[in-house]
N, C-alpha and C. Protein backbone atom coordinates (compact mmCIF):
# COMPACT_ATOMS: atom_id res chain seq x y z
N UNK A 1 47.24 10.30 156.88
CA UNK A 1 48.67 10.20 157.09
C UNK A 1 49.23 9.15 156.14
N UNK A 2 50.72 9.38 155.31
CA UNK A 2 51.02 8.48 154.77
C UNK A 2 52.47 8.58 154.83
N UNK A 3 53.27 7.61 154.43
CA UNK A 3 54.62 7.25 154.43
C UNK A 3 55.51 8.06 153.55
N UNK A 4 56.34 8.22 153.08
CA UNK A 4 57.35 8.37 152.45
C UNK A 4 58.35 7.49 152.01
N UNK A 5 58.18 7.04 151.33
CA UNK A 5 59.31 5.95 151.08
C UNK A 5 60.59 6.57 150.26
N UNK A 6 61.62 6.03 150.84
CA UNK A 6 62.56 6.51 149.80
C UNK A 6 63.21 6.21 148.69
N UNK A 7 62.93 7.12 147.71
CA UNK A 7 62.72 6.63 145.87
C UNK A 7 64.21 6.64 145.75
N UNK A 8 65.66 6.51 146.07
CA UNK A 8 66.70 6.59 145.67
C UNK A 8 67.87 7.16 146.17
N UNK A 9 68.98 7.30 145.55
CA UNK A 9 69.81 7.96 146.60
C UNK A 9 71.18 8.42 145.82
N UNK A 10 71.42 9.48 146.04
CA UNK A 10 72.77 10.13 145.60
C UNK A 10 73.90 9.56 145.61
N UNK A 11 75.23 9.63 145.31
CA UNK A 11 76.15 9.33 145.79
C UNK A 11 77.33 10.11 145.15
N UNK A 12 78.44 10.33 145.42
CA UNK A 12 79.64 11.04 145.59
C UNK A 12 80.42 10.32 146.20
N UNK A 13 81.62 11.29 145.32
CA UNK A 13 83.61 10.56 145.73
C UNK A 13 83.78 12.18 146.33
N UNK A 14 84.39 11.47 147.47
CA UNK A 14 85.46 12.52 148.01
C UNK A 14 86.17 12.86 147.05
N UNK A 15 86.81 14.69 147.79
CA UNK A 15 87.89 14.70 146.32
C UNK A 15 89.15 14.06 146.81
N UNK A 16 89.74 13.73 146.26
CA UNK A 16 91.43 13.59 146.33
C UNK A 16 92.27 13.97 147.44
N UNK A 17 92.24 15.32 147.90
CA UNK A 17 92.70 16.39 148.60
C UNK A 17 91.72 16.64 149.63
N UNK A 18 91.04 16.14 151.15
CA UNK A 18 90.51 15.84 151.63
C UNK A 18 90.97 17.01 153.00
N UNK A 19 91.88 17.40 152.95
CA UNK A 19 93.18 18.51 153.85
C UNK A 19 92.10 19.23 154.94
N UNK A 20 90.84 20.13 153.73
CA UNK A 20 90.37 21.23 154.93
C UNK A 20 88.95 20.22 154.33
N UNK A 21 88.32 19.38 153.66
CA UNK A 21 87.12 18.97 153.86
C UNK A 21 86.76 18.21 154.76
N UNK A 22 85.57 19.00 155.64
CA UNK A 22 84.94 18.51 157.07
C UNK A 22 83.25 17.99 156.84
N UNK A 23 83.28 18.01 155.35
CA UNK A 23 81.85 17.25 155.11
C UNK A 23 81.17 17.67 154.12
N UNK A 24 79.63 17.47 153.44
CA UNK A 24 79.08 18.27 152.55
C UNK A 24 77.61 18.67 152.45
N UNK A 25 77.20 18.98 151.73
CA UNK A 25 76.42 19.59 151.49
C UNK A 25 75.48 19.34 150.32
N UNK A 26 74.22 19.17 150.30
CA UNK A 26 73.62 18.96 149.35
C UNK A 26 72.05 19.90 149.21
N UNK A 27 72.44 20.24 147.80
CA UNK A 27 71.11 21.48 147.48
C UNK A 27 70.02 21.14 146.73
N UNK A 28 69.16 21.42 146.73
CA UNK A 28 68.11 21.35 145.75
C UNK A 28 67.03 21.90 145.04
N UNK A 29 66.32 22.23 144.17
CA UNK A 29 65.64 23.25 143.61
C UNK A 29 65.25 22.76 142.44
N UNK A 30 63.97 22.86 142.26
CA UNK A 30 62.69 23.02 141.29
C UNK A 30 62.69 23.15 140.09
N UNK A 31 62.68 22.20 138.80
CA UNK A 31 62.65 23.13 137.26
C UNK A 31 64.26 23.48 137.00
N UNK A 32 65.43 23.49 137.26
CA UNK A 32 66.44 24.08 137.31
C UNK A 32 67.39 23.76 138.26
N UNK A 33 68.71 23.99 137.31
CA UNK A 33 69.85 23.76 138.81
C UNK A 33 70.07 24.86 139.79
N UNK A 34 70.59 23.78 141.44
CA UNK A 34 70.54 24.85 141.94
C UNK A 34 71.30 25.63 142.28
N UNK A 35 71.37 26.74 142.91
CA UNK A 35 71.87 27.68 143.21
C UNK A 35 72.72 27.93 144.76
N UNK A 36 73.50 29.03 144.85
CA UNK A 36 73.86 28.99 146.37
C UNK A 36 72.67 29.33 147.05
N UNK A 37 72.03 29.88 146.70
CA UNK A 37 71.11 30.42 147.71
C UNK A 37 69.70 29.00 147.40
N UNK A 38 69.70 28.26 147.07
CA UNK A 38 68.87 27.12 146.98
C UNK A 38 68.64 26.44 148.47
N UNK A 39 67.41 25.70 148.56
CA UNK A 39 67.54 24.77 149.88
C UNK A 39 68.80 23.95 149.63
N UNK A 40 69.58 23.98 151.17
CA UNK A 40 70.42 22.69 151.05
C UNK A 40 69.95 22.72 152.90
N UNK A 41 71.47 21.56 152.71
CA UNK A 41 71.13 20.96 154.13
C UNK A 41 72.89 20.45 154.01
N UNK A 42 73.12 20.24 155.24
CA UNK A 42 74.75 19.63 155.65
C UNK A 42 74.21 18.05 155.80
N UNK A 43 75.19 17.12 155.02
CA UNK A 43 74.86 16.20 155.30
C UNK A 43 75.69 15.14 156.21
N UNK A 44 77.49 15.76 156.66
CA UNK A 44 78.08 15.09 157.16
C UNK A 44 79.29 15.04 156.34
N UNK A 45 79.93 14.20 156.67
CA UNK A 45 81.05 13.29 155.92
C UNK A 45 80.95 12.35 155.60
N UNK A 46 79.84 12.45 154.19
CA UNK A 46 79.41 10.53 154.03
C UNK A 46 79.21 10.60 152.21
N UNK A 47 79.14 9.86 151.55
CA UNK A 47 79.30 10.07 150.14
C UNK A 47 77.90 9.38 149.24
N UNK A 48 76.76 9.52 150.87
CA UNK A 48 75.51 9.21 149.91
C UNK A 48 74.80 9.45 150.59
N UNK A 49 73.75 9.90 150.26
CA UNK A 49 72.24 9.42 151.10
C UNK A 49 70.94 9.59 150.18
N UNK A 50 70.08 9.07 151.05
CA UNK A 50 69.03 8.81 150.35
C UNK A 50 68.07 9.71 150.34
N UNK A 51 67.08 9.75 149.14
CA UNK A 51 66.35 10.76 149.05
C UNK A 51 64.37 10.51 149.10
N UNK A 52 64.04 10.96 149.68
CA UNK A 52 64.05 12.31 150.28
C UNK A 52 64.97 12.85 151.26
N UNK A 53 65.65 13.59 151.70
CA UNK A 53 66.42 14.05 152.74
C UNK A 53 66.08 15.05 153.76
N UNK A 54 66.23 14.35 154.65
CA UNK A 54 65.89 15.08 155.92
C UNK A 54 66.21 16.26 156.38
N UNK A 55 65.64 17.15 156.35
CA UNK A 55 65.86 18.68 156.80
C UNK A 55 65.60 19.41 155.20
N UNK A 56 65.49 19.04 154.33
CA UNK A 56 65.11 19.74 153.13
C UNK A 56 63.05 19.72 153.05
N UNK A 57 62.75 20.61 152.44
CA UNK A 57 61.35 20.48 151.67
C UNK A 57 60.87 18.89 150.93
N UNK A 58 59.73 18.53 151.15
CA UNK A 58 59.48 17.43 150.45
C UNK A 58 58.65 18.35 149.14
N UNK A 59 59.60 18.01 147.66
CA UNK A 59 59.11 18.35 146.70
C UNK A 59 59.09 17.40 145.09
N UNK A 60 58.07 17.55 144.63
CA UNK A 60 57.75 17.53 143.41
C UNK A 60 58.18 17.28 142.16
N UNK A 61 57.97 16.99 141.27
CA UNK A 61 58.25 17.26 140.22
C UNK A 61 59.86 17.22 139.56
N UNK A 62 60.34 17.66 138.36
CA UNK A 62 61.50 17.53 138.11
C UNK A 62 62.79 18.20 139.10
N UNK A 63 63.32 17.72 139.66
CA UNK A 63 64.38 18.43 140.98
C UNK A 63 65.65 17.75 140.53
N UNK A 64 66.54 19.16 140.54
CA UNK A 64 67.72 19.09 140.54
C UNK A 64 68.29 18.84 141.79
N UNK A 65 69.57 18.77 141.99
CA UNK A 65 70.35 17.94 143.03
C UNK A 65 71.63 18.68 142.87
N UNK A 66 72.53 19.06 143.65
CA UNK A 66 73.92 19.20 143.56
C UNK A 66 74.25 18.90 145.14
N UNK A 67 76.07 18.51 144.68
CA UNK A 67 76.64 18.12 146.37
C UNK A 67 77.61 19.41 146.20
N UNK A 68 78.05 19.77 147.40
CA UNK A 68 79.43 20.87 147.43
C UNK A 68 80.28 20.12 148.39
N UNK A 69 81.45 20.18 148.85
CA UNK A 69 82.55 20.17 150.09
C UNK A 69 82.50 21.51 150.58
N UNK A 70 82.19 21.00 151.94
CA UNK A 70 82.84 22.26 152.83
C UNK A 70 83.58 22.22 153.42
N UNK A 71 84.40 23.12 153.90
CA UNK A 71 85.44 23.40 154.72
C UNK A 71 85.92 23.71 156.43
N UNK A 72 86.22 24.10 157.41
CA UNK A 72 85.96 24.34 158.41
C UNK A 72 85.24 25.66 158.66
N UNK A 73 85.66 26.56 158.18
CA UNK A 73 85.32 28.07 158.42
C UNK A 73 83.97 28.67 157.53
N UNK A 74 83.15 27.29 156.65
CA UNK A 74 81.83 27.31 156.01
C UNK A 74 81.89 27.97 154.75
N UNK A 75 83.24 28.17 153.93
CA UNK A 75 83.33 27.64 152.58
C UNK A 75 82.89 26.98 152.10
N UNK A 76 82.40 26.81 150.47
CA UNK A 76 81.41 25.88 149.85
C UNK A 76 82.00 25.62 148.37
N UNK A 77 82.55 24.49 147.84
CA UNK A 77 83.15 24.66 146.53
C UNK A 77 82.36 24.41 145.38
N UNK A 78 82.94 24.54 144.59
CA UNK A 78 81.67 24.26 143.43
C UNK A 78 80.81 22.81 143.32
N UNK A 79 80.04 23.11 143.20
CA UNK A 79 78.83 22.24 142.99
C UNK A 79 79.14 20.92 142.16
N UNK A 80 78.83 19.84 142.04
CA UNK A 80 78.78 18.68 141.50
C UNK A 80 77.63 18.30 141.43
N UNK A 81 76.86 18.55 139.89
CA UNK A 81 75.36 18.34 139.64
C UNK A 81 74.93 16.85 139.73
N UNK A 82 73.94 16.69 139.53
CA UNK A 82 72.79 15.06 139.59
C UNK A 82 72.53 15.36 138.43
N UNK A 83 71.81 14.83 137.56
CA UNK A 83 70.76 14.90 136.31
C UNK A 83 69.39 14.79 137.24
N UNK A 84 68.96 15.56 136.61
CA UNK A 84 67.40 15.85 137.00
C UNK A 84 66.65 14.61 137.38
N UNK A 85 66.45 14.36 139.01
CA UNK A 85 64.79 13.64 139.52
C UNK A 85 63.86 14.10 138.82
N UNK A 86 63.18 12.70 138.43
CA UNK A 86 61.19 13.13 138.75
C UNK A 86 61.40 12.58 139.94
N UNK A 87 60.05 13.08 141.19
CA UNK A 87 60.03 13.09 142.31
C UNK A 87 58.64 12.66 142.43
N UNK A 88 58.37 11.47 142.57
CA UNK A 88 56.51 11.57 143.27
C UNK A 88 56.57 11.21 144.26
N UNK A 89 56.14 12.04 145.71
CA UNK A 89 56.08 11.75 146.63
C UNK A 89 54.02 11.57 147.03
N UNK A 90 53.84 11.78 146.15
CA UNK A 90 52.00 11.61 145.87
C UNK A 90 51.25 10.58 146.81
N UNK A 91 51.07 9.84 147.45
CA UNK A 91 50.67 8.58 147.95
C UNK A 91 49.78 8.34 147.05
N UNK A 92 48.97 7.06 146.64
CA UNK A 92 47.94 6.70 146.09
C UNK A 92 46.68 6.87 147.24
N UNK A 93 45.59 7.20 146.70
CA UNK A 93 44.25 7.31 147.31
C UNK A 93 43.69 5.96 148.27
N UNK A 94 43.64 6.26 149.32
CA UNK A 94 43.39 5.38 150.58
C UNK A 94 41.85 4.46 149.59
N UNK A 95 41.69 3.10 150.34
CA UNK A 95 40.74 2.42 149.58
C UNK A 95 39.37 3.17 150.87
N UNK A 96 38.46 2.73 149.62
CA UNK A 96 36.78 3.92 150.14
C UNK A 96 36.23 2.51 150.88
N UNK A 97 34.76 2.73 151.56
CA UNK A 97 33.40 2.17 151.68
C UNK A 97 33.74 0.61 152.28
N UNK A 98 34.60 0.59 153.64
CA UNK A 98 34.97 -0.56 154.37
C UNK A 98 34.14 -0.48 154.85
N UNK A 99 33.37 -1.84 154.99
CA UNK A 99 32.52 -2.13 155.78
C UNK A 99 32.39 -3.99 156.16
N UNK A 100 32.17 -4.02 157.44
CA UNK A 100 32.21 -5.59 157.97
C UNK A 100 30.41 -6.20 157.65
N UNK A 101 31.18 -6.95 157.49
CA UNK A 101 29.43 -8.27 157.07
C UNK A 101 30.01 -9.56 158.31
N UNK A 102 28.98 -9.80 159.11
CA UNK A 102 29.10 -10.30 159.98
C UNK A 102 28.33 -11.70 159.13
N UNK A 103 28.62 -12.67 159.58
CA UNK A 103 27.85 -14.33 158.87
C UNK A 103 27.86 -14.43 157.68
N UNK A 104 28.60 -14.16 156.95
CA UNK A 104 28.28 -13.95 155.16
C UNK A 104 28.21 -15.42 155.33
């Protein structure tokens, strides 16, 4: 078993015009930006969080990022990209061959 620590964290401006936005959304996907149909997750009405994020896949490698606004009725507006994560969520290798010496 090992930890996760969290390597960083997004952040976003509301837009301007705030009228029908009830919170957002953030997607993510592999090698490439993502898509509507990409993992996302609702994150609230908050203009950051940290990553790894909860309710998404823990992944790998180069990962794109985008936020959307949504609306009440689950409209999604266009995307507002990240520049590409590297992602190591890897742990380092537990230490080997513990052993107690009693009277050294």
């Amino acid at each position: 078993m090992s930890n996760v620590a969290p390597i960083g964290k997004l952040t976003w401006k509301r837009p301007a015009d705030m009228t029908d936005v009830v919170g957002f959304a953030v997607y993510q996907r592999i090698g490439e930006a993502p898509t509507k149909d990409s993992d996302h997750v609702n994150v609230g009405d908050v203009e950051e969080i940290a990553l790894p994020i909860a309710g998404l896949p823990l992944v790998e490698g180069e990962v794109y990022y985008a936020v959307a606004s949504l609306d009440k009725v689950g409209n999604t507006s266009d995307f507002l990209p990240f520049e590409a994560i590297i992602v190591d969520l890897i742990p380092p290798p537990a230490p080997t061959d513990a052993v107690f010496i009693r009277g050294f």
